[in-house]
C-alpha atoms as a PDB file:
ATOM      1  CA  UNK A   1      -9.093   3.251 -12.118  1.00  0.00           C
ATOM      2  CA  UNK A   2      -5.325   2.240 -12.503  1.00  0.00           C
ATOM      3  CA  UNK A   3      -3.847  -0.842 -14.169  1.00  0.00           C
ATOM      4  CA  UNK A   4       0.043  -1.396 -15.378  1.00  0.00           C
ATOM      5  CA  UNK A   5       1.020  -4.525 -17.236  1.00  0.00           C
ATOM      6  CA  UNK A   6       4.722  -5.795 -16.868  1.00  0.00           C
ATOM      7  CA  UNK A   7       6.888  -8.111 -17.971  1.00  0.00           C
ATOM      8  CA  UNK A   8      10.229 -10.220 -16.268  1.00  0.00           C
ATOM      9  CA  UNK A   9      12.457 -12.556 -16.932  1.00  0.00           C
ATOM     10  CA  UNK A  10      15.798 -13.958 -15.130  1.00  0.00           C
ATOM     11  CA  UNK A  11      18.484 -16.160 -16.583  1.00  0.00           C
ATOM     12  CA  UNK A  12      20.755 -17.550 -13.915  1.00  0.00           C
ATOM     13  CA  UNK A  13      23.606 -19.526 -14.088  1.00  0.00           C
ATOM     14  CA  UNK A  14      24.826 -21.931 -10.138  1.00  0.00           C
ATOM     15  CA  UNK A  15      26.567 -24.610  -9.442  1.00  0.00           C
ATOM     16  CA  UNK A  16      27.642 -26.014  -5.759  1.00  0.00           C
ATOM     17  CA  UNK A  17      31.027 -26.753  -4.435  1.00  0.00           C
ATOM     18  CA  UNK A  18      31.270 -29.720  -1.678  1.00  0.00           C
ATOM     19  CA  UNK A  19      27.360 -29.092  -0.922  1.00  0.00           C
ATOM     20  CA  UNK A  20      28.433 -26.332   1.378  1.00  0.00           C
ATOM     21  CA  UNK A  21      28.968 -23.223  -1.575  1.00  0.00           C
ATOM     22  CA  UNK A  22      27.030 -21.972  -4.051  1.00  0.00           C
ATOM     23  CA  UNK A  23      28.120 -19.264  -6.467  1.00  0.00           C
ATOM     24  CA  UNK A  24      25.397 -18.006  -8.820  1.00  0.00           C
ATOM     25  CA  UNK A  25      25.556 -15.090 -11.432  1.00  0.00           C
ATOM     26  CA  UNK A  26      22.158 -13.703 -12.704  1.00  0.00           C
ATOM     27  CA  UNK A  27      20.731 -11.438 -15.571  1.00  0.00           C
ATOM     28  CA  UNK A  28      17.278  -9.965 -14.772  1.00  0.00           C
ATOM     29  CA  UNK A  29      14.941  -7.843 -17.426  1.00  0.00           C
ATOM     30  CA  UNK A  30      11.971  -5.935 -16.331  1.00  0.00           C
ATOM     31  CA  UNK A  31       9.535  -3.998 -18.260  1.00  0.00           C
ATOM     32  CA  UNK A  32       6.654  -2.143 -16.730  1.00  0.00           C
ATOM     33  CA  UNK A  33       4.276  -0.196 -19.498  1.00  0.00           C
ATOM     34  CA  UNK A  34       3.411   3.128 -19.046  1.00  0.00           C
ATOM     35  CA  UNK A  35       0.349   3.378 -16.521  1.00  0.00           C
ATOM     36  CA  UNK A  36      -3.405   3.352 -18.186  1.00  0.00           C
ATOM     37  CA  UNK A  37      -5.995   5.157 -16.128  1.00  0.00           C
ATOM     38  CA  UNK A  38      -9.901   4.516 -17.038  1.00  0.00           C
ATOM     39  CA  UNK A  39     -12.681   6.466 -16.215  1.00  0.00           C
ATOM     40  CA  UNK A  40     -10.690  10.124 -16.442  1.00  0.00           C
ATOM     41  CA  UNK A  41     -10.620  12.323 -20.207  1.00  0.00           C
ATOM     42  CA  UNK A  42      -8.022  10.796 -22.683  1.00  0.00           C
ATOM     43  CA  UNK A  43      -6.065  14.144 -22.381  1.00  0.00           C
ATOM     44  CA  UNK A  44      -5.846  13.425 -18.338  1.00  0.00           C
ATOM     45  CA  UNK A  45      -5.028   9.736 -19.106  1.00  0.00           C
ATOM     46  CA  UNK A  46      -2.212  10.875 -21.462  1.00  0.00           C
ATOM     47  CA  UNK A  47      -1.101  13.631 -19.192  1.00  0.00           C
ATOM     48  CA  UNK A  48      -1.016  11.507 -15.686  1.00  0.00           C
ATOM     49  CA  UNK A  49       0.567   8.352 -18.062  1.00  0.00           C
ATOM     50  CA  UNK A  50       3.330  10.305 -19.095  1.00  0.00           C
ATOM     51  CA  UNK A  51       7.141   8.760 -18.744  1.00  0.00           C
ATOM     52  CA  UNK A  52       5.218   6.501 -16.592  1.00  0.00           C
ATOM     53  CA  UNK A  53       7.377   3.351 -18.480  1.00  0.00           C
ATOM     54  CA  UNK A  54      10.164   1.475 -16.984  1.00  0.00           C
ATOM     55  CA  UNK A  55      12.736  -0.467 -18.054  1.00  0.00           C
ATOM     56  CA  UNK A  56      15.379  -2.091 -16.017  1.00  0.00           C
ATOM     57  CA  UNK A  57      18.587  -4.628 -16.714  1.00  0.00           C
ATOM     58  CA  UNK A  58      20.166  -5.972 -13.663  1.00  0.00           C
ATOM     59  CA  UNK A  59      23.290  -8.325 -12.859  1.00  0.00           C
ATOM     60  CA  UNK A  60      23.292 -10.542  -9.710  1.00  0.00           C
ATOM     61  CA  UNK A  61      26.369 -12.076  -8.143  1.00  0.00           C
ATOM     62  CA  UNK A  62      25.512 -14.278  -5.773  1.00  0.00           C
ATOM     63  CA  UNK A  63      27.354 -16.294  -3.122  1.00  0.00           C
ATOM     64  CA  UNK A  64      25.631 -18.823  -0.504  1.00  0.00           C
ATOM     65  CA  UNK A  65      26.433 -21.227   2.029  1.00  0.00           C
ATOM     66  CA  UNK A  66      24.285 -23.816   2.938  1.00  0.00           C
ATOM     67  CA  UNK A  67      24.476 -26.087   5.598  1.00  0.00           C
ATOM     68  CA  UNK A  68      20.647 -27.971   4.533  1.00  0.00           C
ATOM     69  CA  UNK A  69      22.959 -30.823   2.523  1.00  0.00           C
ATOM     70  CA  UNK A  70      25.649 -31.617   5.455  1.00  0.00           C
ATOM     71  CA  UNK A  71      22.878 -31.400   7.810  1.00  0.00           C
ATOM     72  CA  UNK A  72      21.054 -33.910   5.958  1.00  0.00           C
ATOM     73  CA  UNK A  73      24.039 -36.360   5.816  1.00  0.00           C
ATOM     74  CA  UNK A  74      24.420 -35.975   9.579  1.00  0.00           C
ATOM     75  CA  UNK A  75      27.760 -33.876   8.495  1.00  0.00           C
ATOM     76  CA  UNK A  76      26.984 -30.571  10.249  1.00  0.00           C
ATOM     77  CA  UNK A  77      24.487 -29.185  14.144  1.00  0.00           C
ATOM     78  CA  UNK A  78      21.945 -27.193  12.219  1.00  0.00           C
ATOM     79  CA  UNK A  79      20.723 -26.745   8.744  1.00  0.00           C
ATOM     80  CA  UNK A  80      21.442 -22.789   7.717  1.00  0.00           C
ATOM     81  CA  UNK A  81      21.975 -20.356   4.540  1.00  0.00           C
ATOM     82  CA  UNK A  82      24.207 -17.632   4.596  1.00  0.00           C
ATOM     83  CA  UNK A  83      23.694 -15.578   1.364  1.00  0.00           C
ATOM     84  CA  UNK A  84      25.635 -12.524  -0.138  1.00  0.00           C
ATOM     85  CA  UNK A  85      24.384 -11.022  -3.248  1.00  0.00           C
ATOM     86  CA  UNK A  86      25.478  -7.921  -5.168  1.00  0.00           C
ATOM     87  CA  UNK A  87      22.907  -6.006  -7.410  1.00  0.00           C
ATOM     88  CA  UNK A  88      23.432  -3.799 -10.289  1.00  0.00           C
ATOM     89  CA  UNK A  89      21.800  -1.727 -12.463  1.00  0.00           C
ATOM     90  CA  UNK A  90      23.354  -2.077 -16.060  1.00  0.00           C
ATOM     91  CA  UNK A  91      20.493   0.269 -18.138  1.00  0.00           C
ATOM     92  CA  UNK A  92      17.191   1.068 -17.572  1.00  0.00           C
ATOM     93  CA  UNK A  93      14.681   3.828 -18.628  1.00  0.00           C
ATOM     94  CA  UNK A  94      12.959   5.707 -16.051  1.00  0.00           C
ATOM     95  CA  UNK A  95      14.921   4.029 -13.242  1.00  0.00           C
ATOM     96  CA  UNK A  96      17.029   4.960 -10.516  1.00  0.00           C
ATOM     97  CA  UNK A  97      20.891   3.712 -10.972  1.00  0.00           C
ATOM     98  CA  UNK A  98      22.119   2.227  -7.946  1.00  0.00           C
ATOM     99  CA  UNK A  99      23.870  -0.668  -6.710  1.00  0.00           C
ATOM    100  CA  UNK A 100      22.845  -2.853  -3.842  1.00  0.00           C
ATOM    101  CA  UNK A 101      24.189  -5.615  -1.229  1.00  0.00           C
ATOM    102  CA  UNK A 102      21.905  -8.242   0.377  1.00  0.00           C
ATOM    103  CA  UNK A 103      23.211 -10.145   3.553  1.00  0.00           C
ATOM    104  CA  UNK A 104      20.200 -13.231   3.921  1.00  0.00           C
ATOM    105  CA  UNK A 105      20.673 -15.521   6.674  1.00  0.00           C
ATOM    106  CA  UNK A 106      18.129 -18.448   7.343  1.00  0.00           C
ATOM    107  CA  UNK A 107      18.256 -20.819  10.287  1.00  0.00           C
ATOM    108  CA  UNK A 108      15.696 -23.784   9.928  1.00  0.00           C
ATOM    109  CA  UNK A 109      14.585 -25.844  12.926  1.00  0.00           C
END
């Protein structure tokens, strides 16, 4: 049997300009324990558990447009987001280090 405990938090910081753009930066901690295995020897447990840890520290950058406000106010067709967002890896342990670039878009009817 296999069980790993782990632990996350995110502090972000947004605001919106016009209701139509919304900038948003991001910190994001994760911490995964090293793996526990049951019902196999303590010497396999410690052996298969081994650098099994993980510890990451990310930065977000963020931008959206959103349409759902305007929409709303009869201002704008269709309510949409369009979302850019740039990852980062700033430390970790047992992590790959790599950067990465999410394009969301959302149309709602």
């Amino acid at each position: 049997m296999f069980r790993w405990i782990k632990k996350e938090v995110e502090f972000s910081l947004g605001t919106n300009f016009q209701d139509l753009i919304y900038p948003e930066i991001a910190y994001n901690y994760f911490e995964k324990e090293r793996n526990k295995y049951k019902n196999v020897s303590s010497e396999e447990s410690l052996l298969l558990s081994n650098n099994t840890n993980e510890v990451q520290n990310w930065l977000k950058f963020k931008i959206k447009l959103s349409t759902i406000e305007l929409y709303k106010k009869n201002q704008f067709k269709f309510p949409m987001d369009l979302a850019l967002t740039y990852h980062t890896i700033t430390s970790g342990i047992n992590t790959a280090n790599y950067n990465r670039i999410d394009l969301d878009f959302r149309l709602y009817f």
